[in-house]
PDB file of N, CA and C in Angstrom:
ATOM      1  N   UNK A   1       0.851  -1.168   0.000  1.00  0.00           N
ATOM      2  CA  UNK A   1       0.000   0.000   0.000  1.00  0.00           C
ATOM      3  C   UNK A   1       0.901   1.237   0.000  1.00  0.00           C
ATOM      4  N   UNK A   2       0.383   2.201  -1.107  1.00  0.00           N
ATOM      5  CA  UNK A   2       1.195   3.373  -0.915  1.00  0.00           C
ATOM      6  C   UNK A   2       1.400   4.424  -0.111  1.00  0.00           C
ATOM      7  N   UNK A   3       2.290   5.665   0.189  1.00  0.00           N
ATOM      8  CA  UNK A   3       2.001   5.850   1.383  1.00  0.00           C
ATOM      9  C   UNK A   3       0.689   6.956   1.866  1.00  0.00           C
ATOM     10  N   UNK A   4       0.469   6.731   0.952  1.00  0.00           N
ATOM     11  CA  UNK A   4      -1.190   8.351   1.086  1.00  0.00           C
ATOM     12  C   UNK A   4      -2.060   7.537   1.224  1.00  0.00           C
ATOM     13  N   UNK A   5      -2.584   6.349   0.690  1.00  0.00           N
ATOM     14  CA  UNK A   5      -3.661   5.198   1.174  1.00  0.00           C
ATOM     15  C   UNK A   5      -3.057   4.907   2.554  1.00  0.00           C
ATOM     16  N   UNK A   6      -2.070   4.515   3.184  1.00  0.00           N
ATOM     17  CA  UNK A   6      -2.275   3.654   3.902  1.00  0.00           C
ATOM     18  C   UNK A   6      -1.769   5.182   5.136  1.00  0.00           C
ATOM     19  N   UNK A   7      -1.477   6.194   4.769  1.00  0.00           N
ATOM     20  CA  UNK A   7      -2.197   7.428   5.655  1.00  0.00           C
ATOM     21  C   UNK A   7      -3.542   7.721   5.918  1.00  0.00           C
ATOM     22  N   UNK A   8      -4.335   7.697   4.908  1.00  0.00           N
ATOM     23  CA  UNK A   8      -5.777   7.637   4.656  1.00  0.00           C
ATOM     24  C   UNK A   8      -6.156   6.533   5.464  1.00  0.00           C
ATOM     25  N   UNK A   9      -6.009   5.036   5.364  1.00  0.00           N
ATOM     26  CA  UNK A   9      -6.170   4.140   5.970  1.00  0.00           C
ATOM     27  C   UNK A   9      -5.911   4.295   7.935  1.00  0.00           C
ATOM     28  N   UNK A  10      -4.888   5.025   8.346  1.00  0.00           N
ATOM     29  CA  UNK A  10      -4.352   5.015   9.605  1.00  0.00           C
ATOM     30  C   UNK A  10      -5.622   6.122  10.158  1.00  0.00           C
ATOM     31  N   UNK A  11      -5.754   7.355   9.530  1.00  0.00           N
ATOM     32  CA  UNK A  11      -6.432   8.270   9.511  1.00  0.00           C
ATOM     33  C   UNK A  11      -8.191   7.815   9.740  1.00  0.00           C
ATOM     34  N   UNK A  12      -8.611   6.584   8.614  1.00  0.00           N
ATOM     35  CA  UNK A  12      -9.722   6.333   9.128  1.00  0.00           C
ATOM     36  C   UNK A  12     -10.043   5.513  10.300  1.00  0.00           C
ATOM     37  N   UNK A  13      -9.108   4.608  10.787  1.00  0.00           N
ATOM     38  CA  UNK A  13      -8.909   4.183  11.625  1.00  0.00           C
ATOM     39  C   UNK A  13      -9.036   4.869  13.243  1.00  0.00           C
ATOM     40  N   UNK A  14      -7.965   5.646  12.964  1.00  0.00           N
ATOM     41  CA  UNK A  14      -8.072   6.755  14.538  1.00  0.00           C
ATOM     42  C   UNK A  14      -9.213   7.458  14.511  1.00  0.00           C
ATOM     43  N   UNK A  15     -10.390   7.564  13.259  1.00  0.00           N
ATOM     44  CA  UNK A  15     -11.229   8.248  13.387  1.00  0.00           C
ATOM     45  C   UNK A  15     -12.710   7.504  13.767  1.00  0.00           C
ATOM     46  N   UNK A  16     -12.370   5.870  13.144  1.00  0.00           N
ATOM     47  CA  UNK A  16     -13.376   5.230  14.391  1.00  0.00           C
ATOM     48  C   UNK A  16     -13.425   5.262  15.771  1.00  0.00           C
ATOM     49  N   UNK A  17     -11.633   4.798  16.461  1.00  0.00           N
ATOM     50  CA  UNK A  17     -11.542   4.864  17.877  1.00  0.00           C
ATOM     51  C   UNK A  17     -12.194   5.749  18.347  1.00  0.00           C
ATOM     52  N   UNK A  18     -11.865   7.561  17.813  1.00  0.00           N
ATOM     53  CA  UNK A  18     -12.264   8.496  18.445  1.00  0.00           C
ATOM     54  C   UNK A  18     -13.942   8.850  18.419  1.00  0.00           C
ATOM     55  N   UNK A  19     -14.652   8.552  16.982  1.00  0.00           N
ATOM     56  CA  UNK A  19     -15.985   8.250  16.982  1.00  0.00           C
ATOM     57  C   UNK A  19     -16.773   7.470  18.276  1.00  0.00           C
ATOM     58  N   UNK A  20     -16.156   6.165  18.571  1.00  0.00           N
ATOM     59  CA  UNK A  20     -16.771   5.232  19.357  1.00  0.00           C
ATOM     60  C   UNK A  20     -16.671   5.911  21.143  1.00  0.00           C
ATOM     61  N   UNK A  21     -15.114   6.381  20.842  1.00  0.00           N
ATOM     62  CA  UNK A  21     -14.734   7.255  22.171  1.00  0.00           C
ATOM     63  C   UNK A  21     -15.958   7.792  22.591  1.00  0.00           C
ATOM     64  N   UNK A  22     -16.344   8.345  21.832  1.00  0.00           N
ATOM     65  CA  UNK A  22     -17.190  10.094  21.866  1.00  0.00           C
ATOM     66  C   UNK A  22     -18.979   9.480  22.017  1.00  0.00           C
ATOM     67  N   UNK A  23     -18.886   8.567  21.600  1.00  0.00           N
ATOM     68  CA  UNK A  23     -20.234   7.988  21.219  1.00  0.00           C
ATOM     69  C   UNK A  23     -20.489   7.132  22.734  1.00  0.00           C
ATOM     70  N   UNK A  24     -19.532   6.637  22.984  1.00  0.00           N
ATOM     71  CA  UNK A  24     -19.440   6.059  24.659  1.00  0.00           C
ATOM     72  C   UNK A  24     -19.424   7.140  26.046  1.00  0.00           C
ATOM     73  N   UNK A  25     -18.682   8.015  25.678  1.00  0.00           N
ATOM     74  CA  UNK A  25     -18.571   8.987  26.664  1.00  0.00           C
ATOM     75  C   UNK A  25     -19.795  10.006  26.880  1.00  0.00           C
ATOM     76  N   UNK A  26     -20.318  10.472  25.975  1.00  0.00           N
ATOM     77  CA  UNK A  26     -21.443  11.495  25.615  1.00  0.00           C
ATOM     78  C   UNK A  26     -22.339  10.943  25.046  1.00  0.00           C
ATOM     79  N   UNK A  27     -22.353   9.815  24.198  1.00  0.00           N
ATOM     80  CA  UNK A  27     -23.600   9.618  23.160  1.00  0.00           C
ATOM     81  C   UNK A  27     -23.455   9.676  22.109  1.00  0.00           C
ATOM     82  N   UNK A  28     -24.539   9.175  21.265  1.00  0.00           N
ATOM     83  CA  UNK A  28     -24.759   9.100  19.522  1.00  0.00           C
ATOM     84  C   UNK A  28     -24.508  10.667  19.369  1.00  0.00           C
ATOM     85  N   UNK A  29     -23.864  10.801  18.154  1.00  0.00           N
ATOM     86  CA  UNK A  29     -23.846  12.015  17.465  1.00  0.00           C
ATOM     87  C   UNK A  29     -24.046  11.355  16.020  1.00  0.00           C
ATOM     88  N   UNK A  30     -25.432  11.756  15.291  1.00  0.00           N
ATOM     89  CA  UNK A  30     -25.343  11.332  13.817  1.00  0.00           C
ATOM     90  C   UNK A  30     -24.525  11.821  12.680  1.00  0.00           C
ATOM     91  N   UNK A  31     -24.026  12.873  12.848  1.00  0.00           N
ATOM     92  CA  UNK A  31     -22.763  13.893  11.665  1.00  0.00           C
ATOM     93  C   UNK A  31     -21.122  13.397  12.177  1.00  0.00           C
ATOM     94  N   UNK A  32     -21.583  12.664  13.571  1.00  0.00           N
ATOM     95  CA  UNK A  32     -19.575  12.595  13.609  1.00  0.00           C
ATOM     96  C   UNK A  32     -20.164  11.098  12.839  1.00  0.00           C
ATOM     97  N   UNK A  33     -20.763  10.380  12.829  1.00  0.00           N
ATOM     98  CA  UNK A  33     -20.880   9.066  12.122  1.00  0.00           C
ATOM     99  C   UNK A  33     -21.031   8.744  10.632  1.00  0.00           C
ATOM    100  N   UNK A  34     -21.539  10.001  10.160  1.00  0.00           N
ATOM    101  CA  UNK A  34     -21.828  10.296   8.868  1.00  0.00           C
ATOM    102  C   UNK A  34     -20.233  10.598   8.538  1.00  0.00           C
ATOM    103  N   UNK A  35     -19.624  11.826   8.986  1.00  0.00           N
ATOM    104  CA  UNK A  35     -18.331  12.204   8.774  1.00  0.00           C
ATOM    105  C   UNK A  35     -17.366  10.947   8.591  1.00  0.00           C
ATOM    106  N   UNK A  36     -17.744   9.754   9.727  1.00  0.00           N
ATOM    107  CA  UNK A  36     -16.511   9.226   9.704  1.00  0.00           C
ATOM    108  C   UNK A  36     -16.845   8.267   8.367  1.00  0.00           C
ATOM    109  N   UNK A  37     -17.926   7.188   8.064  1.00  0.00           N
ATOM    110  CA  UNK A  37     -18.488   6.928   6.586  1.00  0.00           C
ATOM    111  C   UNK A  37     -18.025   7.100   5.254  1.00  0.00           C
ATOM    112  N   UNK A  38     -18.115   8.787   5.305  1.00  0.00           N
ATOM    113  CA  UNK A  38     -17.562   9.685   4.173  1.00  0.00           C
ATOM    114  C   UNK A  38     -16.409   8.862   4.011  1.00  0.00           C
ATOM    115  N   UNK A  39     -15.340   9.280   5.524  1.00  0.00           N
ATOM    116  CA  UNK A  39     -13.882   9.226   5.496  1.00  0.00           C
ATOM    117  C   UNK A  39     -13.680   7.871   4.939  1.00  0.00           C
ATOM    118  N   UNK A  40     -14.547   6.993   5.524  1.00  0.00           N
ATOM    119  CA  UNK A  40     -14.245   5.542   5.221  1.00  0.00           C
ATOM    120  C   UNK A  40     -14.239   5.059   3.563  1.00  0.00           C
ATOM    121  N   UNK A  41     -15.673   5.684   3.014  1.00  0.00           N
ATOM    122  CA  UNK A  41     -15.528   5.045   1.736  1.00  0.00           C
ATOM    123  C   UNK A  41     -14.527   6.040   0.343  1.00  0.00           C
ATOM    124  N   UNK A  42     -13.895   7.377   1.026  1.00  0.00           N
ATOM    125  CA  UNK A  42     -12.684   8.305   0.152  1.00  0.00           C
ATOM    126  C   UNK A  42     -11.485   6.872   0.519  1.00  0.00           C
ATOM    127  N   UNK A  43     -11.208   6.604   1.877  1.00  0.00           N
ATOM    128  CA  UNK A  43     -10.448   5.926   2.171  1.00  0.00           C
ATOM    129  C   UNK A  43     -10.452   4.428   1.140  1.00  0.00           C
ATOM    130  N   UNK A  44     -11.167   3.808   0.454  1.00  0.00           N
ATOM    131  CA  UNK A  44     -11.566   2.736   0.268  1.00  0.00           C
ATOM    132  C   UNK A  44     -11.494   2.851  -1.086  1.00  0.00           C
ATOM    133  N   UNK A  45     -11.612   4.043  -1.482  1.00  0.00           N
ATOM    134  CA  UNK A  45     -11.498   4.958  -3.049  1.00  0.00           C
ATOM    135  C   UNK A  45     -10.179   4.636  -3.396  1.00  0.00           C
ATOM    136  N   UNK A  46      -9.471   5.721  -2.785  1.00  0.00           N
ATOM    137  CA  UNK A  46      -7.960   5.967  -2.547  1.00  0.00           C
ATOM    138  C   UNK A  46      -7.451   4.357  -3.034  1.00  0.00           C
ATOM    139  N   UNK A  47      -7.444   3.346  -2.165  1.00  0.00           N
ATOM    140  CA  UNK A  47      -7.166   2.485  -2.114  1.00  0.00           C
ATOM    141  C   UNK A  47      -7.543   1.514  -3.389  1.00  0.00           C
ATOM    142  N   UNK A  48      -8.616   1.365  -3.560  1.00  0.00           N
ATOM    143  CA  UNK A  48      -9.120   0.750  -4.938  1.00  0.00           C
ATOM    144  C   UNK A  48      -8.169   1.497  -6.197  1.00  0.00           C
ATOM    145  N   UNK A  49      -7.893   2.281  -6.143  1.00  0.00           N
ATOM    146  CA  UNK A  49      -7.761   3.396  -7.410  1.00  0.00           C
ATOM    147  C   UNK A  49      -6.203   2.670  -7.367  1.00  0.00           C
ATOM    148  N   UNK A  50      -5.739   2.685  -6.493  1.00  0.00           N
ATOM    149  CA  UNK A  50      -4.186   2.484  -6.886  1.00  0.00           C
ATOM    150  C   UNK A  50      -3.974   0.959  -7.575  1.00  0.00           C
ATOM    151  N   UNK A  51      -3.050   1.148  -8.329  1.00  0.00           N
ATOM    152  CA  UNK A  51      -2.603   0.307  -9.266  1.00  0.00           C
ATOM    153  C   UNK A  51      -1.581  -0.798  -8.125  1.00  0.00           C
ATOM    154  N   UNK A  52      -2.120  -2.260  -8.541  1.00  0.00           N
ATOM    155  CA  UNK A  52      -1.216  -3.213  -7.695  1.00  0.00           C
ATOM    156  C   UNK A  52       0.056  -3.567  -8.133  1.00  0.00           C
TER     157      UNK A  52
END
């Protein structure tokens, strides 16, 4: 994996932990879940797109 996917990849990652964080500590928020989604399927883009 190249290194901007698998930044993208690390990136969506820390952005579940901190989602679930936030979602445990305070509660559902529907836009940080939507946000993180987005991130997930650019992330999944990124990744598909590159040549193996």
């Amino acid at each position: 994996m190249p290194g901007s996917a698998k930044t993208m990849a690390v990136c969506t990652v820390g952005g579940l932990v901190v989602a679930t964080a936030y979602t445990v500590a305070l509660g559902a928020n529907g836009w940080l879940w939507f946000s993180w989604v987005v991130l997930a399927l650019v992330t999944i883009g990124v990744v598909a797109s590159r040549p193996v």
